[in-house]
Structure formats: structure tokens, C-alpha cells
Protein backbone atom coordinates (compact mmCIF):
# COMPACT_ATOMS: atom_id res chain seq x y z
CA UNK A 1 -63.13 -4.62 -137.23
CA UNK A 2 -65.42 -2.41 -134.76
CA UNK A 3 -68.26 -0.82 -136.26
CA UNK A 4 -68.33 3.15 -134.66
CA UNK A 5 -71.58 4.06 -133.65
CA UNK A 6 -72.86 7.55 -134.10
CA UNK A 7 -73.56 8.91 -130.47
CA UNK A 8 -75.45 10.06 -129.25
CA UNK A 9 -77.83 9.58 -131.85
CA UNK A 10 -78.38 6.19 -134.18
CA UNK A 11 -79.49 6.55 -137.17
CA UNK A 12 -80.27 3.43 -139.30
CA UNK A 13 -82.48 1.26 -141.51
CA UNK A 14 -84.30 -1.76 -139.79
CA UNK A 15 -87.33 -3.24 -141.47
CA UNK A 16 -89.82 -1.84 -144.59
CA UNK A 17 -93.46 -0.15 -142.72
CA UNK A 18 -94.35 2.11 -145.44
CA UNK A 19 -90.88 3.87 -145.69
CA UNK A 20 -91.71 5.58 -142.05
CA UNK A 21 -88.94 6.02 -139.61
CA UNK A 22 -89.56 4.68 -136.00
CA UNK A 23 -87.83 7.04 -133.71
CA UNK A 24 -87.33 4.63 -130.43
CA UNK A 25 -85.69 7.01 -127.31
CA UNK A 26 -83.58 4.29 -125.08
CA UNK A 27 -82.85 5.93 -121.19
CA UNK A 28 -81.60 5.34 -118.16
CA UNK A 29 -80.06 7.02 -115.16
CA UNK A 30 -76.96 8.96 -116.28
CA UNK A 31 -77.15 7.66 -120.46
CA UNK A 32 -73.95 5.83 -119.97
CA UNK A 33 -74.20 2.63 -119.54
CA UNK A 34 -77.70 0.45 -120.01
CA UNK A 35 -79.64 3.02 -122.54
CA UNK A 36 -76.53 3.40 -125.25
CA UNK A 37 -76.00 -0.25 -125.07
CA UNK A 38 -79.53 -0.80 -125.98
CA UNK A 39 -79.91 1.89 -128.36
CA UNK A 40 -76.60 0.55 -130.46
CA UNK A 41 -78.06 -3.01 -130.33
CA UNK A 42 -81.27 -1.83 -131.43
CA UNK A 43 -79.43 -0.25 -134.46
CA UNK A 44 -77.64 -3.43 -135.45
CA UNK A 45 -80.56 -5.97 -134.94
CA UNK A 46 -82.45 -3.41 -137.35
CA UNK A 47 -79.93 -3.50 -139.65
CA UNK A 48 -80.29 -6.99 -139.82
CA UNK A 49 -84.02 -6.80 -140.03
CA UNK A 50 -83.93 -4.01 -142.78
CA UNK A 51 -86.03 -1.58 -141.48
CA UNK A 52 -86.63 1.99 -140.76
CA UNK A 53 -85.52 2.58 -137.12
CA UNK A 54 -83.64 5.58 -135.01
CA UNK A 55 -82.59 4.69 -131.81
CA UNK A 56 -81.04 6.91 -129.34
CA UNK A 57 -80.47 7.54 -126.10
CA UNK A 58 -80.98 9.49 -123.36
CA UNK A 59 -79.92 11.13 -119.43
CA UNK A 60 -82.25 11.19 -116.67
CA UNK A 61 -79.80 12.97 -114.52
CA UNK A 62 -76.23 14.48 -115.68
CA UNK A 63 -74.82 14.59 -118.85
CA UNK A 64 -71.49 14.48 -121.65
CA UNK A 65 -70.86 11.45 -119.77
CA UNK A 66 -68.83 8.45 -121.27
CA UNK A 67 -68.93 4.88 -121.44
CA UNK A 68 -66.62 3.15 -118.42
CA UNK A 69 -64.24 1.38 -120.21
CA UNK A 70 -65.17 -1.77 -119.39
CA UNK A 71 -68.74 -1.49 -121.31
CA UNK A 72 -66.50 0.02 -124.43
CA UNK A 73 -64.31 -2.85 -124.22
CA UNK A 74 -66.81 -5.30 -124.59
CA UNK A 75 -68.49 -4.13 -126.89
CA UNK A 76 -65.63 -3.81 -129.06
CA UNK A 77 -65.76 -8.05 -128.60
CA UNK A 78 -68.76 -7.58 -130.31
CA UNK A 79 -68.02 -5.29 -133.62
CA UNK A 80 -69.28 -2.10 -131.83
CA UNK A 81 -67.37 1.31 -131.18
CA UNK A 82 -68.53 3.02 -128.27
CA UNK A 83 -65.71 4.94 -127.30
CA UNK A 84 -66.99 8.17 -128.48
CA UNK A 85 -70.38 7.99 -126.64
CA UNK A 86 -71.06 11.23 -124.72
CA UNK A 87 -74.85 10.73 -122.79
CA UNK A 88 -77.37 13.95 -123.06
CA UNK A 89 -79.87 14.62 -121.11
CA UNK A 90 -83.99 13.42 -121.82
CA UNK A 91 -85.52 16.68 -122.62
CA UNK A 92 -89.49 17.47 -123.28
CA UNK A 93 -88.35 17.98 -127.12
CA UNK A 94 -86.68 14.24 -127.16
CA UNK A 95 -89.86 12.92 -125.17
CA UNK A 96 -91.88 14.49 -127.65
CA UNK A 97 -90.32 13.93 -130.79
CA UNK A 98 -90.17 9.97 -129.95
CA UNK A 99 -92.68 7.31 -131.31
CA UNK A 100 -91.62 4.57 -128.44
CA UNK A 101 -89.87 5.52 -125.49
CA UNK A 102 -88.06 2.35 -123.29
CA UNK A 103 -86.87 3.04 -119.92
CA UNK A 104 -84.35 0.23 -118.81
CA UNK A 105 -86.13 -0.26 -114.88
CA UNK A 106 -89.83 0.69 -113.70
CA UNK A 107 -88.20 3.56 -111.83
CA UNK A 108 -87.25 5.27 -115.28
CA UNK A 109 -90.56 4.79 -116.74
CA UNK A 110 -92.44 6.45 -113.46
CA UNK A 111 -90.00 9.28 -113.91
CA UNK A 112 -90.74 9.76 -117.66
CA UNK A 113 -94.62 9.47 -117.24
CA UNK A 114 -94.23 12.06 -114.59
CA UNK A 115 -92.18 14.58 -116.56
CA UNK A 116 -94.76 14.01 -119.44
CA UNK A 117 -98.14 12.47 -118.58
CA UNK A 118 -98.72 12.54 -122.74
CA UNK A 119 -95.92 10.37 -123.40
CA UNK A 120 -98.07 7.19 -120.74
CA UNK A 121 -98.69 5.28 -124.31
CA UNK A 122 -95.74 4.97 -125.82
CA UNK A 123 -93.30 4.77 -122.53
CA UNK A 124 -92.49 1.02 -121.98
CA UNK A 125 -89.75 -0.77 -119.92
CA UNK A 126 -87.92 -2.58 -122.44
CA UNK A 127 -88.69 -5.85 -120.46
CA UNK A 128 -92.29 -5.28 -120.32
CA UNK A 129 -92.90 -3.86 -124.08
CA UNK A 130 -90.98 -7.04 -125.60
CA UNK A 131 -93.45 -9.30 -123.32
CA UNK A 132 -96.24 -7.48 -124.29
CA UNK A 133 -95.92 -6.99 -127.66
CA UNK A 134 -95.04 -10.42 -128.32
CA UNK A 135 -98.52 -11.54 -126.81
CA UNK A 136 -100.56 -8.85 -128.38
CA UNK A 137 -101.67 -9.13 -132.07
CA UNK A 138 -99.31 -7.78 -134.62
CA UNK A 139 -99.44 -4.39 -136.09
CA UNK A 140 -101.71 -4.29 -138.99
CA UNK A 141 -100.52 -3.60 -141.99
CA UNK A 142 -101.86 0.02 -142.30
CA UNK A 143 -102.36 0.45 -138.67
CA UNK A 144 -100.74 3.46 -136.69
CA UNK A 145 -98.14 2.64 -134.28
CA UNK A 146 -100.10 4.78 -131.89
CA UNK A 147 -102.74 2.60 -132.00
CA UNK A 148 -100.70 -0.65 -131.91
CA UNK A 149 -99.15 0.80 -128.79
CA UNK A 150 -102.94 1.23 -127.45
CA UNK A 151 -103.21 -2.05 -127.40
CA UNK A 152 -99.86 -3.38 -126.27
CA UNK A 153 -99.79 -1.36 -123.61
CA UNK A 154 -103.85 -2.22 -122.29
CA UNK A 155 -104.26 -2.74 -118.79
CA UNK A 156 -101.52 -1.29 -117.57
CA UNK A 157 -101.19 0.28 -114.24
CA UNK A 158 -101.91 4.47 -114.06
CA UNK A 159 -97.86 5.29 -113.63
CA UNK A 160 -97.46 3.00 -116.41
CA UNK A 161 -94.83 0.46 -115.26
CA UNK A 162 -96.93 -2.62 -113.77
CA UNK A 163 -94.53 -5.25 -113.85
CA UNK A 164 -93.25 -7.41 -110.43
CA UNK A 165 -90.54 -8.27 -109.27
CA UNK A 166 -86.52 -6.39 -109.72
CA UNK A 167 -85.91 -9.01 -112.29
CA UNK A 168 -87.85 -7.15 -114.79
CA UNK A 169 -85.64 -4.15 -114.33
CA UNK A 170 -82.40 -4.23 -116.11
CA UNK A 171 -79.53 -4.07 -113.69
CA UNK A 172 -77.21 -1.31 -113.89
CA UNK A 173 -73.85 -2.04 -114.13
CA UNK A 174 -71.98 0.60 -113.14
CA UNK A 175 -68.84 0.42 -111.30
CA UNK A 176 -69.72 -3.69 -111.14
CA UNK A 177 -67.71 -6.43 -112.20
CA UNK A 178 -67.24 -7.50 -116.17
CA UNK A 179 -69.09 -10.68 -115.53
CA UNK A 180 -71.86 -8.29 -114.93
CA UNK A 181 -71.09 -6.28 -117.81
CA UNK A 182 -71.56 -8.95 -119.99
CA UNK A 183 -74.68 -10.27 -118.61
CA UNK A 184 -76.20 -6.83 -119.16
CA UNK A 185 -75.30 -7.27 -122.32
CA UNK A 186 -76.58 -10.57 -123.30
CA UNK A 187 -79.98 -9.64 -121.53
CA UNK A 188 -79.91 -6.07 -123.81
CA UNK A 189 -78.93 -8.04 -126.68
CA UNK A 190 -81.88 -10.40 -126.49
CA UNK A 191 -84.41 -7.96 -126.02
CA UNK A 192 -83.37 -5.38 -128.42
CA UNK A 193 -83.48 -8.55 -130.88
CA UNK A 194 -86.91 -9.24 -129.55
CA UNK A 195 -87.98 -5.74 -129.86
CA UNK A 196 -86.94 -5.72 -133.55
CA UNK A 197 -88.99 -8.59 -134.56
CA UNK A 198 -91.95 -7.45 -133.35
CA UNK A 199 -91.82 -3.58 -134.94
CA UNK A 200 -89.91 -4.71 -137.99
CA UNK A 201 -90.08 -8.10 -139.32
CA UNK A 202 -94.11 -9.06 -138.48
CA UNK A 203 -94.96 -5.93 -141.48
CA UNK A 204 -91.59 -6.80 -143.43
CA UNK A 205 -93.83 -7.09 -146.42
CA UNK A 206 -95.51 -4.09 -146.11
CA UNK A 207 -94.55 -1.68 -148.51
């Protein structure tokens, strides 16, 4: 049985920090392909974890845009009901409301950054958050995820996507083959499962 998936919006629990709700904004191009993918895996990997999560995502360009069937039909293989997905578009209020903002290639990131300078610290690729945030120190156990994003993000570049090399960038794959597809998938998979474990399950016993 598929599991439908509130859309645009995901609201769900992922992991115990306190009882606060991380609001995590997932984007890409036209929100209908890499960032709702993300954004529903997020959800379920949270689940797992327990925790207090939102994910959601978001349009850099167009909008009311729905999944090609091909990404709905695959992720129906795995328990997950896209099919009523409609993207909307990344507005100042959604930048603003967000505590961690992921940006599926470099190119999204530069965009966000420029749209809202304020939002540098918490705007990550998803690629380059999971590596960094794995390396960094874990969030303390009464420390603000402002200030845990401080230091994941130190040293990065001024438009605040410093990675090299496309294959940090998640490929989009619209209009490609399902072999694609389903890489995309796996690769989104693992590092929304990554991404989890480092925001929920290092403070799992915090309370």
C-alpha cells in the first residue's frame, strides 16, 4: 500500500530536540521533480528516526506543476504517493520562515543566496550539508541550530556553494530515462537518510 504524501507541504515527526520543529525547505528548478522527492524522503527517514521535522518543497521558476509520471510511478515501488504533488513557487516568506534550506545543485543555492543574502547560513546543497555535517561536531545538546549551522557551514565560499565538480549537483531528471529516475532516487534516498541522522538521531536523547 502507497503512503500519500501531503503536497506540497510535509508535515511529520522525525527525532526528539527539545520538542522543536525543524522546518527544512527542499528546491529545485520547477519543484517537480528532485526537491519533492527529497522533501518526501526526508519525511519518511524522519519518521523512522522519530523526530520533529517539516520538509517541503519549493519552485525556483513556474509553478502548480506535477510530478511526470515516471517519478510518481516509482515512487509508488517504494510506498510513496506522489500523484497529487502540485510544485509552488520559493517565496521570501518560505525563505524566511525555514531553519535549513537545501538546494539540489550549486546553481540553486547561488540563486537562493542572491534572492536573500540573510538566508547564506542556513542554505546548503544537500550534497555538501550531508558532507559537512557529518565531519563537523554534533549539535550540542542545548545548542541552537543557528549556531550548529555556523559551524557546518565554516569556510565556505561568499555565494555559499563551494563544492567541485557536477557530481556534487544532483542531476535532474526530467524528461530522462527511468534508469535515471531511479538513480536520482537512490542518490536522494541516501542523503535524505544521511541528513536525518545527523539533525535527528546524534540529540535523540535530548529531551
Amino acid at each position: 500500500m502507497t503512503r500519500p504524501v501531503e503536497s506540497p507541504r510535509l508535515s511529520v515527526l522525525i527525532g526528539r530536540y527539545q520538542g522543536v520543529s525543524i522546518d527544512v525547505l527542499v528546491v529545485c528548478s520547477a519543484g517537480r521533480c528532485r526537491s519533492p522527492i527529497a522533501a518526501a524522503l526526508l519525511g519518511v527517514h524522519a519518521e523512522t528516526a522519530a523526530a520533529k521535522l517539516q520538509a517541503h518543497s519549493g519552485a525556483l521558476v513556474g509553478a502548480h506543476g506535477a510530478m511526470p509520471p515516471v517519478g510518481v510511478t516509482l515512487m509508488n515501488e517504494l510506498g510513496i504517493d506522489l500523484s497529487g504533488h502540485r510544485s509552488l513557487p520559493v517565496t521570501p516568506e518560505s525563505m524566511r520562515a525555514a531553519d535549513l534550506i537545501f538546494g539540489m545543485d550549486r546553481e540553486h543555492v547561488r540563486e537562493l543566496i542572491s534572492r536573500s543574502p540573510d538566508a547564506r547560513p542556513k542554505t546548503f546543497t544537500l550534497t555538501e550539508f550531508v558532507h559537512r555535517a557529518e565531519q563537523a561536531a554534533p549539535r550540542g545538546r542545548h545548542q541552537r541550530l543557528t549556531d550548529w549551522l555556523d559551524q557546518v557551514g565554516d569556510g565556505r565560499g561568499d555565494d555559499g556553494a563551494d563544492l567541485v565538480g557536477v557530481a556534487d549537483d544532483i542531476v535532474d531528471p526530467y524528461a530522462q530515462r527511468p534508469e535515471v529516475w531511479r538513480a536520482v532516487i537512490a542518490q536522494l534516498d541516501d542523503l535524505t537518510q544521511r541528513a536525518v541522522a545527523v539533525l535527528g538521531t546524534r540529540r535523540s536523547l535530548a529531551r
